[in-house]
Protein backbone atom coordinates (compact mmCIF):
# COMPACT_ATOMS: atom_id res chain seq x y z
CA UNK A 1 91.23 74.02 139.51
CA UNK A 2 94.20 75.25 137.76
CA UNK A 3 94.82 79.24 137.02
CA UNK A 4 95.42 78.37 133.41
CA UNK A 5 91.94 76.25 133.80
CA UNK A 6 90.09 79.24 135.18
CA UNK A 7 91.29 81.33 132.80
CA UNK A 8 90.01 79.52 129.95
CA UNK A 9 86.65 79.05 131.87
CA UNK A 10 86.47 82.67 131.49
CA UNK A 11 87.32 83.24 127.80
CA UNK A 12 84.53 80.48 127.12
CA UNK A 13 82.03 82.69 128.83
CA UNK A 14 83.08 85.85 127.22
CA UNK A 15 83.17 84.10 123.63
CA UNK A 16 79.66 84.15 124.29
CA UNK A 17 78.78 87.38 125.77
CA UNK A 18 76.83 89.80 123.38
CA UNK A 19 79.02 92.49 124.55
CA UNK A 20 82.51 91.49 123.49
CA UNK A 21 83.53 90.58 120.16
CA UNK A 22 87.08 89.65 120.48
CA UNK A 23 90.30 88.78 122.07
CA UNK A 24 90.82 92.92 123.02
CA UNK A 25 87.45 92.25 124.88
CA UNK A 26 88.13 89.45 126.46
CA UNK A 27 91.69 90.73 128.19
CA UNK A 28 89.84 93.91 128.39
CA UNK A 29 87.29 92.82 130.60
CA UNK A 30 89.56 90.40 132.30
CA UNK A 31 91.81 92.67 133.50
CA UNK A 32 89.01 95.02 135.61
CA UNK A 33 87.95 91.73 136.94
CA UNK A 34 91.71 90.35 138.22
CA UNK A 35 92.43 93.33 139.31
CA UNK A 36 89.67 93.48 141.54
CA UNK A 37 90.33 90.69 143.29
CA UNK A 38 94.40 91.40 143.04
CA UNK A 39 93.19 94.36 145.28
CA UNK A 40 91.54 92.52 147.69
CA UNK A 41 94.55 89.82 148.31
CA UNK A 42 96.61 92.80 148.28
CA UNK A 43 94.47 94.49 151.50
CA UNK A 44 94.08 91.26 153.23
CA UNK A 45 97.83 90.56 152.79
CA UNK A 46 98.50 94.10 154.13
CA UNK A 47 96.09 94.15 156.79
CA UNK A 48 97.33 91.04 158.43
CA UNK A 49 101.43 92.30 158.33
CA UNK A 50 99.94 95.83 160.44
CA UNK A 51 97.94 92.74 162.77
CA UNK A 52 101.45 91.34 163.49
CA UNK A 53 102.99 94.58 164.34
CA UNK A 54 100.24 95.46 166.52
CA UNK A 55 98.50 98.30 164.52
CA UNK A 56 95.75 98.74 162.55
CA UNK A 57 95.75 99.03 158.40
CA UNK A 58 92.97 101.55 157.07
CA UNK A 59 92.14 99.44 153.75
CA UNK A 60 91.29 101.51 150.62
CA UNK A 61 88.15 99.87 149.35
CA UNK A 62 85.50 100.66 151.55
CA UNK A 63 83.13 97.58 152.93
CA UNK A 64 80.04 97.20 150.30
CA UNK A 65 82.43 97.38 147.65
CA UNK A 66 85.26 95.08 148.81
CA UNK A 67 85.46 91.70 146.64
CA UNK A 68 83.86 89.59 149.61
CA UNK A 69 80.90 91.96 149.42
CA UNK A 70 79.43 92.19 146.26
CA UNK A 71 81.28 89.96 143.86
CA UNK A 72 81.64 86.79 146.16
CA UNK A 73 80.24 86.83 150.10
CA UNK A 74 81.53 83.85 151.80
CA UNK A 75 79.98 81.05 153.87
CA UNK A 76 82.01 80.68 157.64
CA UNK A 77 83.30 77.78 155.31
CA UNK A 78 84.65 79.85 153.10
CA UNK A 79 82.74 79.14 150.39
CA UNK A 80 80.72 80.84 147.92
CA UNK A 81 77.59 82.24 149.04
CA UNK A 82 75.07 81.81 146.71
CA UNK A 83 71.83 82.78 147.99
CA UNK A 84 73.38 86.20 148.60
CA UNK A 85 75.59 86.39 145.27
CA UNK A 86 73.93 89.44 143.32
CA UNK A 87 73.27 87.92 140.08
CA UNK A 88 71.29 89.19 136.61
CA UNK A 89 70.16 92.47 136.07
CA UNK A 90 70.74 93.23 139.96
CA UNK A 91 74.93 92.60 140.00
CA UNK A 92 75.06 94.71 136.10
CA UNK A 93 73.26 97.24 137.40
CA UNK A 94 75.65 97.31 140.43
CA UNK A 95 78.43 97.47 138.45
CA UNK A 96 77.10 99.72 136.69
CA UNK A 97 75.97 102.36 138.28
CA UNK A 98 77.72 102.01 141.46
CA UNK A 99 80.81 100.17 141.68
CA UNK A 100 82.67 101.82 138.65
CA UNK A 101 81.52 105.56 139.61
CA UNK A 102 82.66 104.49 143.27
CA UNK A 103 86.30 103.62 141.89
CA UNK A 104 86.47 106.02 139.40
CA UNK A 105 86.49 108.46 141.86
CA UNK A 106 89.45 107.39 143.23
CA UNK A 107 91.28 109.34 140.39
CA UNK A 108 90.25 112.82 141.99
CA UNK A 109 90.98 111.97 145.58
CA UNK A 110 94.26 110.77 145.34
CA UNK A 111 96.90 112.72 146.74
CA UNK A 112 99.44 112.29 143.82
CA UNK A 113 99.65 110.22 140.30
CA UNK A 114 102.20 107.58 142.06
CA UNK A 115 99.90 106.21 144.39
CA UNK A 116 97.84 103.18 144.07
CA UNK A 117 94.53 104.86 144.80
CA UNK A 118 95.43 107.04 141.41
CA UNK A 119 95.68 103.89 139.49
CA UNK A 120 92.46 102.20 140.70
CA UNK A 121 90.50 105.54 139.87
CA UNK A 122 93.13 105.65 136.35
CA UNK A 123 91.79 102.00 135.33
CA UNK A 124 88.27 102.80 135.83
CA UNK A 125 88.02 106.10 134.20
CA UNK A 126 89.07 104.05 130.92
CA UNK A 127 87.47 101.01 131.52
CA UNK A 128 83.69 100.33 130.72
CA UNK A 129 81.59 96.98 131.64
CA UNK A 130 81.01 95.14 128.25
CA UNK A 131 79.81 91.94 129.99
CA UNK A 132 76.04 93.03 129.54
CA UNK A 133 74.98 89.28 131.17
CA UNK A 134 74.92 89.47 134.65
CA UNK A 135 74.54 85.84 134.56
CA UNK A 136 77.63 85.27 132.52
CA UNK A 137 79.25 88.17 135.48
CA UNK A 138 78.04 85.69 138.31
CA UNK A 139 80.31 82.77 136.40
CA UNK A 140 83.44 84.77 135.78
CA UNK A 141 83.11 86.49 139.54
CA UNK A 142 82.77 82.42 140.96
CA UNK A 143 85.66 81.41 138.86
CA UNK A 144 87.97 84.44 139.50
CA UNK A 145 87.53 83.74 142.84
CA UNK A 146 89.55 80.79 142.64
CA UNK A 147 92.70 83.27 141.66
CA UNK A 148 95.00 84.30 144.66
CA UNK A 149 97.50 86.55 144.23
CA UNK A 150 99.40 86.84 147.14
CA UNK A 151 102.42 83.74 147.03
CA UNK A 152 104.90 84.82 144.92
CA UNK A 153 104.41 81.96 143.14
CA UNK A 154 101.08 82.29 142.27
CA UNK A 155 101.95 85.69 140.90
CA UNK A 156 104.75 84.10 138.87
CA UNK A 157 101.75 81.69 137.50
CA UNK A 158 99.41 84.77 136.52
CA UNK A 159 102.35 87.06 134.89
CA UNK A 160 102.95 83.97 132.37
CA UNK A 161 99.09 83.62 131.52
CA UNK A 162 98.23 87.25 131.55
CA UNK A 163 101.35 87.46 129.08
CA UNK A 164 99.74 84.69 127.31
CA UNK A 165 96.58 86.72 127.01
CA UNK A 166 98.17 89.49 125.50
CA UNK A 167 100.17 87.27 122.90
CA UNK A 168 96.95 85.93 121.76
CA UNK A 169 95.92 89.38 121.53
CA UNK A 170 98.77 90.56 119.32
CA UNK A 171 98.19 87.76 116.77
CA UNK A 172 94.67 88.08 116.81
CA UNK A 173 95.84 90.93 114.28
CA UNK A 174 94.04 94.38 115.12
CA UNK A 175 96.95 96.49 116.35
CA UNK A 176 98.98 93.50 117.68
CA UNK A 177 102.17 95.06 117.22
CA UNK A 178 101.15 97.50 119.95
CA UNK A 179 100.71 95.09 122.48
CA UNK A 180 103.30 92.81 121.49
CA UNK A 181 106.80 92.36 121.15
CA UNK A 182 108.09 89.39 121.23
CA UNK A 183 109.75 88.71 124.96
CA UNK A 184 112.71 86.88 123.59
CA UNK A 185 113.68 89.78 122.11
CA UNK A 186 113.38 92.22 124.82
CA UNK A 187 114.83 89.85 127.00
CA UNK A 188 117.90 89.71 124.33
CA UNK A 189 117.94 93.78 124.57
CA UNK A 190 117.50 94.21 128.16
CA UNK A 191 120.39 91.94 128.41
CA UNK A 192 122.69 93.75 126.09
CA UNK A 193 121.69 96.87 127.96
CA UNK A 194 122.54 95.54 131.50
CA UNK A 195 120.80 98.21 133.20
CA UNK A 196 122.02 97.80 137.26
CA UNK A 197 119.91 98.57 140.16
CA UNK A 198 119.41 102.37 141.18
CA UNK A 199 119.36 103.08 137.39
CA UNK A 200 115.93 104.86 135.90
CA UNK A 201 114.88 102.97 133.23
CA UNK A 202 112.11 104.46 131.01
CA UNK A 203 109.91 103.30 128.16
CA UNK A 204 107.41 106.54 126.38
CA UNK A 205 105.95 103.75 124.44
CA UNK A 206 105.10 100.97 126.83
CA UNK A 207 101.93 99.47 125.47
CA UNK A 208 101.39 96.43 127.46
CA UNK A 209 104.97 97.25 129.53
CA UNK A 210 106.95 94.39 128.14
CA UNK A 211 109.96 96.22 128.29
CA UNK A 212 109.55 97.49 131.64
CA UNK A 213 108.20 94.00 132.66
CA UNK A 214 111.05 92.25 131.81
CA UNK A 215 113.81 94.64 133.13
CA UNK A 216 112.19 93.86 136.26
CA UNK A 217 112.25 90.34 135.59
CA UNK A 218 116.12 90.54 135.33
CA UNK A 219 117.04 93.14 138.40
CA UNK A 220 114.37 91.86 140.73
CA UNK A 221 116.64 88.66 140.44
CA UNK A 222 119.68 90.75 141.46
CA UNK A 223 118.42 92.45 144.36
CA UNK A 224 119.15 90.52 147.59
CA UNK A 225 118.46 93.01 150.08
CA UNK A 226 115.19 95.27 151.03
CA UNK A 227 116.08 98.31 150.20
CA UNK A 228 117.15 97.28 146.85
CA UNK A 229 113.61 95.88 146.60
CA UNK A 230 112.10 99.19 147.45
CA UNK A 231 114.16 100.68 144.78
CA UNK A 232 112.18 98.56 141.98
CA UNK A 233 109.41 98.93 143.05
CA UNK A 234 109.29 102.78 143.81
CA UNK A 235 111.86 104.56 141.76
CA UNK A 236 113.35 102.64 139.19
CA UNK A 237 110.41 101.65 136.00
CA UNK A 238 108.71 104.65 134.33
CA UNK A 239 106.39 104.44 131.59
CA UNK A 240 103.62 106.61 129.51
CA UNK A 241 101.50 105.33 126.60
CA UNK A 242 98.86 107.23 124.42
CA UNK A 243 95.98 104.41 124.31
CA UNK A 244 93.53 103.41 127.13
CA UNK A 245 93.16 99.97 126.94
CA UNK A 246 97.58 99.32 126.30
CA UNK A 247 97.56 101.66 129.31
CA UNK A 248 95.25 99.12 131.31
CA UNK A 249 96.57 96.02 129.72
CA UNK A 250 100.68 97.67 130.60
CA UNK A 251 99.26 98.74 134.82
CA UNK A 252 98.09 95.02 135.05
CA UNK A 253 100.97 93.32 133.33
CA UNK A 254 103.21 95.24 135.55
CA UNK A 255 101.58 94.49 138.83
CA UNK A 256 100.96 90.69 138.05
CA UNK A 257 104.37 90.49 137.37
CA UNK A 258 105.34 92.23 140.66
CA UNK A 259 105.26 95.87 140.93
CA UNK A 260 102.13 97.25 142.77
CA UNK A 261 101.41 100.68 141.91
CA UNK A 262 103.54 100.92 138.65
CA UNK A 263 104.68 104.40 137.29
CA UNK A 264 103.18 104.76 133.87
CA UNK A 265 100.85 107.34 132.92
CA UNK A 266 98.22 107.72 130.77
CA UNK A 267 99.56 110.54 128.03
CA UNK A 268 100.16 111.57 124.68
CA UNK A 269 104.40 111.42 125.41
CA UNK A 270 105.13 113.07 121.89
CA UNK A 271 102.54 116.17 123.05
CA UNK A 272 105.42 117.58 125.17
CA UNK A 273 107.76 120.02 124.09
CA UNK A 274 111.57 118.69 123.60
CA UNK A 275 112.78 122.06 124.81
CA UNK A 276 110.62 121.72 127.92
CA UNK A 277 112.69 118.35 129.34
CA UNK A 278 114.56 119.20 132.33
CA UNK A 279 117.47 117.40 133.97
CA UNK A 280 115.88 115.93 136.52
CA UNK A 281 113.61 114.00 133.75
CA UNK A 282 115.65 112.20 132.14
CA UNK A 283 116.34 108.35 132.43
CA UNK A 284 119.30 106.31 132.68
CA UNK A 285 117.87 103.17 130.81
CA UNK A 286 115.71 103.22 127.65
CA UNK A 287 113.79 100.47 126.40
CA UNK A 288 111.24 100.78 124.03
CA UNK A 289 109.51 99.25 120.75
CA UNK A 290 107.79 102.70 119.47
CA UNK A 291 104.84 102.59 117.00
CA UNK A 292 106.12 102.72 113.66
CA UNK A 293 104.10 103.60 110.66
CA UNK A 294 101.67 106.37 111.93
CA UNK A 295 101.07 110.20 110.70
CA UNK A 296 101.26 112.78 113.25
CA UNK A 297 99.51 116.33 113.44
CA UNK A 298 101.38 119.21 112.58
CA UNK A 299 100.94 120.90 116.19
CA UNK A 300 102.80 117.74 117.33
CA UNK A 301 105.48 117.90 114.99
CA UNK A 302 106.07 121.41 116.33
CA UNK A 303 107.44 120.04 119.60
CA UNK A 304 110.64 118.75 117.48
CA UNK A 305 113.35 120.14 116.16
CA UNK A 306 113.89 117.67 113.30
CA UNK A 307 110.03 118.19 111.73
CA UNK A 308 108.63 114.83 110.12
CA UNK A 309 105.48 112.69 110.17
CA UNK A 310 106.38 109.44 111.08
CA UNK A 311 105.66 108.80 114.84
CA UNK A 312 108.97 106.35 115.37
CA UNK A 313 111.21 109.23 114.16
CA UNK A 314 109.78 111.72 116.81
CA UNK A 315 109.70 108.87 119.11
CA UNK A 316 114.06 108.75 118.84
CA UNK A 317 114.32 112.15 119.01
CA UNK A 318 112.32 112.31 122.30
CA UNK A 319 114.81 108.97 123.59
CA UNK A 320 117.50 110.66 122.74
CA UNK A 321 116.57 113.92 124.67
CA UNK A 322 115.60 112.07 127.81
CA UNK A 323 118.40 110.17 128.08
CA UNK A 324 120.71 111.30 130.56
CA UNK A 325 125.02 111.97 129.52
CA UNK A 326 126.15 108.30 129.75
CA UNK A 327 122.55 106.62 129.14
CA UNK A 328 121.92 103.31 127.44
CA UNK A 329 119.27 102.59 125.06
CA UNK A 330 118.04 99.64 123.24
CA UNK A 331 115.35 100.74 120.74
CA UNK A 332 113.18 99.02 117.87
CA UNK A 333 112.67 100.36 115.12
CA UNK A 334 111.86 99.95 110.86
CA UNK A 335 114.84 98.84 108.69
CA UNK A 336 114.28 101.49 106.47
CA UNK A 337 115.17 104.45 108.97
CA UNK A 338 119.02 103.11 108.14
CA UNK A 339 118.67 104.44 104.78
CA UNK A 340 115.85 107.15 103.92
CA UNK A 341 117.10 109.62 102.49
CA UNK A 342 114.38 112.73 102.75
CA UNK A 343 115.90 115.23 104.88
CA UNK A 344 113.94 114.77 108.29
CA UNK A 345 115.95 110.55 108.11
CA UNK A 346 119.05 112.42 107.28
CA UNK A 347 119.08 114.73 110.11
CA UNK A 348 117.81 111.98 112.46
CA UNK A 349 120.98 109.91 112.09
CA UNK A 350 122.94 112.87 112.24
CA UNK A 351 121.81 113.84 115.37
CA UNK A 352 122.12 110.08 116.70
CA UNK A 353 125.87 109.93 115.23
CA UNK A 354 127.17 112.72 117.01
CA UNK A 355 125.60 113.04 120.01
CA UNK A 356 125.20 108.99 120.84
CA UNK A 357 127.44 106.13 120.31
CA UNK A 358 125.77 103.86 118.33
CA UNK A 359 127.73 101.22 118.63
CA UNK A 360 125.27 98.02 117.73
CA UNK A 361 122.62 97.73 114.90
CA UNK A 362 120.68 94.11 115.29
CA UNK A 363 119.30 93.30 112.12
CA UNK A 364 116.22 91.46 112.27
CA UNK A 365 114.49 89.00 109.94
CA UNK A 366 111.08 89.20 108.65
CA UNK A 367 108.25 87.32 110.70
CA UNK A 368 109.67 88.79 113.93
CA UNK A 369 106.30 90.79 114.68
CA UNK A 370 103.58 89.03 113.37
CA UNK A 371 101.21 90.26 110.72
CA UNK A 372 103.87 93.63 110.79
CA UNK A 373 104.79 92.95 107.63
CA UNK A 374 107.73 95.35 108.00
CA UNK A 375 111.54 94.17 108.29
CA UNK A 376 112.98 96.16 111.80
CA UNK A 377 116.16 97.11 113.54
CA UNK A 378 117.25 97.48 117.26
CA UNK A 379 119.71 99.89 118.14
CA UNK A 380 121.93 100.11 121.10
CA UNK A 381 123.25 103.46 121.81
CA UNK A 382 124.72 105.49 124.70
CA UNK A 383 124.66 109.14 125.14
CA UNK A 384 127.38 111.44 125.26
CA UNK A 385 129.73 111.19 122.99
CA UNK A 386 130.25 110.78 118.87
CA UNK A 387 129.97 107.13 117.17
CA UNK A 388 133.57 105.95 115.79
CA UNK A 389 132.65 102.64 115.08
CA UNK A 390 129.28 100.40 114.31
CA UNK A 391 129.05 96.80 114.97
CA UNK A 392 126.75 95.25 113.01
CA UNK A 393 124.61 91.76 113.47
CA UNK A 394 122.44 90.19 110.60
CA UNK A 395 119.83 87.62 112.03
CA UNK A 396 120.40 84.73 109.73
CA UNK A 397 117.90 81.75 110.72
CA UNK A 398 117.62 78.82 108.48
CA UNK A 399 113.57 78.68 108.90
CA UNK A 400 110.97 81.55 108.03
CA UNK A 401 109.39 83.28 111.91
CA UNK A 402 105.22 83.13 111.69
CA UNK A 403 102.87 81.93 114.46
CA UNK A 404 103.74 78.81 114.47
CA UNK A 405 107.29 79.65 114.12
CA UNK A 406 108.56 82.41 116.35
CA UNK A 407 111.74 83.75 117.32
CA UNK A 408 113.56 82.15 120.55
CA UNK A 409 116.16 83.34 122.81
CA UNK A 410 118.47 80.80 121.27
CA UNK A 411 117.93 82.55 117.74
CA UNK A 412 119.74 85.05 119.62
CA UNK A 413 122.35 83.71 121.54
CA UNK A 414 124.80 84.04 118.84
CA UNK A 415 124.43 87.81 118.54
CA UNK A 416 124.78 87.83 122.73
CA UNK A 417 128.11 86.53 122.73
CA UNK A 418 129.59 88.19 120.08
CA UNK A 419 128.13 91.38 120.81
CA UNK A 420 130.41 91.31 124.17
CA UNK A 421 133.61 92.03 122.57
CA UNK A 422 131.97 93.34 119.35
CA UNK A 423 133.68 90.11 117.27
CA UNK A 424 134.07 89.30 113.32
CA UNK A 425 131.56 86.54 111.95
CA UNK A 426 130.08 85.23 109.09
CA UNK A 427 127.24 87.52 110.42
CA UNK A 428 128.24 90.26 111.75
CA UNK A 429 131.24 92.96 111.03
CA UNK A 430 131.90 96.72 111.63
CA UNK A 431 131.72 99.82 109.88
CA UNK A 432 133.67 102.79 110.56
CA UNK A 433 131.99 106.28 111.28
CA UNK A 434 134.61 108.01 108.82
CA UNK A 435 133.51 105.02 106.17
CA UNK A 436 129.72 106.67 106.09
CA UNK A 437 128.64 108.86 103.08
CA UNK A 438 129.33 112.02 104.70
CA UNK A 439 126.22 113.37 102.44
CA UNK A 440 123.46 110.54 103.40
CA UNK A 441 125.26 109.13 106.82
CA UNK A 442 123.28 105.63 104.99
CA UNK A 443 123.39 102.92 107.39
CA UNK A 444 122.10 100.38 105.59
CA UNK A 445 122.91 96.37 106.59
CA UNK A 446 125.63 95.44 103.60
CA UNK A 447 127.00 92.09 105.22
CA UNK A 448 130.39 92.15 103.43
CA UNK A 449 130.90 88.28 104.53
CA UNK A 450 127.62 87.10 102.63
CA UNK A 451 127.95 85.86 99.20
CA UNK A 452 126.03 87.18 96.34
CA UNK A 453 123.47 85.10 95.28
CA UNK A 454 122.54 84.50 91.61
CA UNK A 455 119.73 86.04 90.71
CA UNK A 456 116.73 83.74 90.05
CA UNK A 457 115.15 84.44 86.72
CA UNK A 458 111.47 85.65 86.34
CA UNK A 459 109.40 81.84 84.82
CA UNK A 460 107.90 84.80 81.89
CA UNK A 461 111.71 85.34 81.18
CA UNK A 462 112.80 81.82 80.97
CA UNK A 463 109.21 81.12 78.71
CA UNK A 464 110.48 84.00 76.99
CA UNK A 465 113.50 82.62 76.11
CA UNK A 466 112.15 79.80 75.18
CA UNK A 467 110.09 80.90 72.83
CA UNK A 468 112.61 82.54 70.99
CA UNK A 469 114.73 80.01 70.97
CA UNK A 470 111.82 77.65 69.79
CA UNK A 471 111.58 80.20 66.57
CA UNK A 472 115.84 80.08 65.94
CA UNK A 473 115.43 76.15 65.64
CA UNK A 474 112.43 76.52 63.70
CA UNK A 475 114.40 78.86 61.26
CA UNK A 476 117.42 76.52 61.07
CA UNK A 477 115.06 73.45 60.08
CA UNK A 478 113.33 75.35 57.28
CA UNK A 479 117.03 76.19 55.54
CA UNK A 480 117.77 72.49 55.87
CA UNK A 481 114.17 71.63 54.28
């Protein structure tokens, strides 16, 4: 049976489990399960490299609560068995009030945060068991078991379907723009960027870690030797995000997609201080679609300098402080930061203008995020020195973006190539530094190459006009009379 097959198995049974209502459940309850049994391909695969060196590997998990245990024993056959399968109330109450206290604990044994027993007790201290059928468990366990995770090309296979999941997710409309940007955008940014290997690349707003997923995605294919390989996957993607189950959903997307014990942590990344950053910090590389659109508190605004409500504003100052001199960034964010003009906006793109060079602002159409209903930029920035000049790209697609719809990396391509050398289009131009209002520093999109359109009139203007008209000929015919 196919991955893609097994994974709709699965969604069929949890469409009709009492205990999840929607398409958050279901990837909710499908992660815990994959990566379960990711953890037990990962110990087998582990234990039999130490069995060709000679030595011994001390797995993690211990015996009753390994995946060949409780959620599928095997037959000398190797398959299922099913006379000892717990099943009904026995395997939910197992899960329940053993296996998730059991890995839980994990979180308070581990010797630091980077380690992979950390994450297993992380995920499970945030998780809970909403499949209340334990007959509906026994299916998805039998059917999971079918996943293997440990050919690269079966992980390739799962990284595209759990990406799938969390797609679905996003348009399923409650919150999607927190899970999901679209990946033919980030891939557009991270390849604008260019971040190189031994660079720190850093997203404080990871969600499901698309951003960090895909920079892997496009080093991973540039490293060619092992240490460079060790480098990605110990010291190169970082990561934090605010909300449980994006925290979950960013841990598995990362490790499906190749990183085992990813660096993101579970934290409230506008709680800290801005004064409090040190050196040693701060990132290379930053990638990130921050929330846009949310209040915060007052004792979190207090952690900023520039004091405002809006979460995506606080989210570029913190970028732009944890950048290091000579950092790149590549950040999404609402069209309408360009050209507020209440003092906290003002201040914002002062602060970016003369301690960044902002040197690109894509312009993006509507449709890009779905049910967003907001119009968003990305800007490209590096730290260290003053902006002199702005290139500028408008997005001009001859179709409207929905569901049905979405944007593609070819919708792109144009902006790509001309963004190299920062070239004159139909499209895109530049604007100096000197040419802002000095006053507003307004960087609103004015495509100078665009004609002005004629207005449409209102149809109550033109019935208007009509109407009077009707009464002037009406008027002329009664002097004739």
């Amino acid at each position: 049976m196919s991955f893609e097959q097994i994974f709709k198995n699965i969604d069929d049974i949890l469409w009709k489990e009492a205990g999840c209502s929607n398409e958050l459940d279901y990837v909710e309850q499908t992660s815990w399960i994959l990566f379960l049994k990711y953890l037990d391909d990962l110990e087998d695969e582990r234990s039999e490299e130490m069995e060709l060196q000679g030595k011994e590997y001390k797995r993690i998990i211990k015996e009753e609560f390994r995946w060949n245990s409780w959620a599928c024993p095997k037959l000398p056959d190797g398959e299922i068995d099913h006379k000892n399968a717990l099943t009904g109330d026995d395997l939910a109450d197992f899960v329940n009030t053993k296996l998730f206290p059991y890995l839980k604990d994990f979180k308070k044994n581990a010797a630091t945060p980077d380690t992979l027993e950390y994450k297993i007790g992380e995920i499970f201290s945030e998780l809970k068991n909403k499949i209340v059928s334990g007959y509906n468990m026994r299916e998805i366990l039998n059917y999971a078991d079918g996943l293997h995770f440990q050919a690269s090309r079966d992980k390739h296979e799962m990284s595209h379907l759990y990406e799938s999941k969390i797609h679905k997710m996003g348009n399923a409309g409650r919150n999607g723009g927190e899970y999901y940007t679209p990946r033919p955008l980030i891939r557009t940014i991270v390849k604008v960027v260019a971040p190189k290997i031994g660079d720190t690349i850093y997203d404080g707003a990871c969600g499901s870690a698309g951003f960090l997923c895909e920079a892997f995605n496009y080093l991973d294919e540039k490293a060619n030797t092992v240490e460079q390989k060790k480098i990605l996957q110990k010291s190169t993607f970082y990561g934090k995000e605010k909300k449980g189950l994006a925290y979950i959903i960013g841990i598995m997307n990362m490790i499906f997609h190749g990183v085992e014990a990813p660096n993101i942590i579970h934290a409230n990344t506008l709680a800290q201080d801005l004064s409090q950053i040190q050196e040693r910090e701060r990132k290379n590389i930053i990638l990130a679609n921050p929330p846009f659109g949310g209040k915060e508190r007052s004792e979190i605004q207090q952690n900023f300098p520039i004091k405002t409500g809006e979460t995506a504003y606080l989210f570029m100052e913190h970028f732009i402080k944890m950048l290091k001199a000579g950092g790149k960034a590549g950040i999404v964010i609402k069209n309408t930061f360009l050209s507020n003009t209440d003092n906290a906006s003002i201040a914002l793109r002062k602060e970016l203008l003369e301690n960044c060079n902002l040197h690109t602002i894509l312009d993006l159409p509507g449709g890009v995020f779905t049910g967003a209903g907001v119009k968003t930029v990305v800007l490209f920035f590096e730290k260290g020195r003053p902006t002199e000049k702005i290139w500028y790209y408008q997005l001009n697609l001859s179709r409207n973006l929905g569901k049905t719809n979405p944007l593609s990396e070819e919708d792109l391509a144009d902006f790509v190539a001309l963004q190299k050398t920062f070239s004159a289009s139909e499209n895109s131009w530049s604007v100096g530094a000197k040419d802002l209002n000095a006053d507003t520093l307004d960087l609103s999109v004015k495509n100078p190459n665009k004609k002005e359109e004629k207005k449409l009139r209102e149809p109550s203007e033109i019935i208007k006009e009509m109407q009077e008209l009707n009464r002037q000929a009406e008027a002329v015919l009664k002097d004739l009379l």
